[in-house]
Protein backbone atom coordinates (compact mmCIF):
# COMPACT_ATOMS: atom_id res chain seq x y z
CA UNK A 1 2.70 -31.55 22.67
CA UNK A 2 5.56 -32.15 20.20
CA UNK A 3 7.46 -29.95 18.74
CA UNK A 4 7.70 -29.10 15.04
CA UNK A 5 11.38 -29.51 13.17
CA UNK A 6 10.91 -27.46 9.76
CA UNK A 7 13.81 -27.46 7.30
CA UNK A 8 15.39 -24.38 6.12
CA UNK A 9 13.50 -23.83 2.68
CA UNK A 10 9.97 -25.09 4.50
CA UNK A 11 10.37 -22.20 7.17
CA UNK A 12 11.48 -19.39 4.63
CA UNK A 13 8.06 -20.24 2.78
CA UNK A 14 5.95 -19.73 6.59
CA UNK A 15 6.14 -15.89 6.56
CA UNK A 16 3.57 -13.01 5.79
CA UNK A 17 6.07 -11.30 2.62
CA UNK A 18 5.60 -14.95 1.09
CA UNK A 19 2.10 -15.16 1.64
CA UNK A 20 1.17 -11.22 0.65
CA UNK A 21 3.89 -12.02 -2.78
CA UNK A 22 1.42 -14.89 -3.76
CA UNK A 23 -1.84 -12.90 -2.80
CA UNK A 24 -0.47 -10.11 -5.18
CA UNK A 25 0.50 -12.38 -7.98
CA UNK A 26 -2.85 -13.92 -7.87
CA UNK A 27 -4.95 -10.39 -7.22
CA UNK A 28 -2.88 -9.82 -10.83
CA UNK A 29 -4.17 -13.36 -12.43
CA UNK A 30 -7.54 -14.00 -11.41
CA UNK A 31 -8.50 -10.38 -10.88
CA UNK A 32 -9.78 -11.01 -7.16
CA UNK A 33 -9.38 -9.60 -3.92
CA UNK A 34 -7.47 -11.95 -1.99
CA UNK A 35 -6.87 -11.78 1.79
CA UNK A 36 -3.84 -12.93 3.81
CA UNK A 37 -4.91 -13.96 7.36
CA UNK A 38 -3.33 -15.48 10.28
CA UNK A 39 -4.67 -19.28 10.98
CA UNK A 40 -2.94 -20.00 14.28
CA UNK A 41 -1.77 -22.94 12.91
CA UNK A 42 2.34 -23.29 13.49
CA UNK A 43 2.39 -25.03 10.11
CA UNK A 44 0.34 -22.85 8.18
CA UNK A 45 0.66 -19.58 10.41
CA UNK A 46 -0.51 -17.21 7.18
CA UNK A 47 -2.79 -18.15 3.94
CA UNK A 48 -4.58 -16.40 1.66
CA UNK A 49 -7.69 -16.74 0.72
CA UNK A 50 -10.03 -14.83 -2.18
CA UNK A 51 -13.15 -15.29 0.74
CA UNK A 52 -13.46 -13.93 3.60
CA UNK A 53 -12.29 -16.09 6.68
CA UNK A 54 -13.70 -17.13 9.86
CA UNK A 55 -14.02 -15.97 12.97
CA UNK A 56 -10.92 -18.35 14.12
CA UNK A 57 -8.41 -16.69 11.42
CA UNK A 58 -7.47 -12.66 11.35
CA UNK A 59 -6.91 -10.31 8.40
CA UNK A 60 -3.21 -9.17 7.71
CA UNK A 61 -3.70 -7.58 4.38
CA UNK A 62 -6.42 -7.03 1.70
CA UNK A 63 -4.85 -6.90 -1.73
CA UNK A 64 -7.34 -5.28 -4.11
């Protein structure tokens, strides 16, 4: 396994407050619930999502 070298601005935008800041802004936009889950994925470690995800991924936060 190798290991991952982020830079500075990549790894400030890997955190849940960045991920729940987008789900609000686009709850406010489109109107839709939108979750923020965990993916396991050291890249991607939060997204959000308007659907519900799978059984691999785990709800932080509804925004509704």
């Amino acid at each position: 396994m190798t290991a991952i070298t982020l830079s500075p601005l990549r790894y400030s935008l890997l955190n849940f407050g960045t991920a729940y800041a987008v789900a609000c802004q686009l709850r406010e936009t489109t109107g839709a619930d939108q979750f923020v889950v965990r993916t396991g994925n050291p890249l991607q470690p939060f997204r959000v999502s308007r659907h519900l995800p799978d059984n691999t991924e785990t709800i932080l936060a509804l925004v509704a």
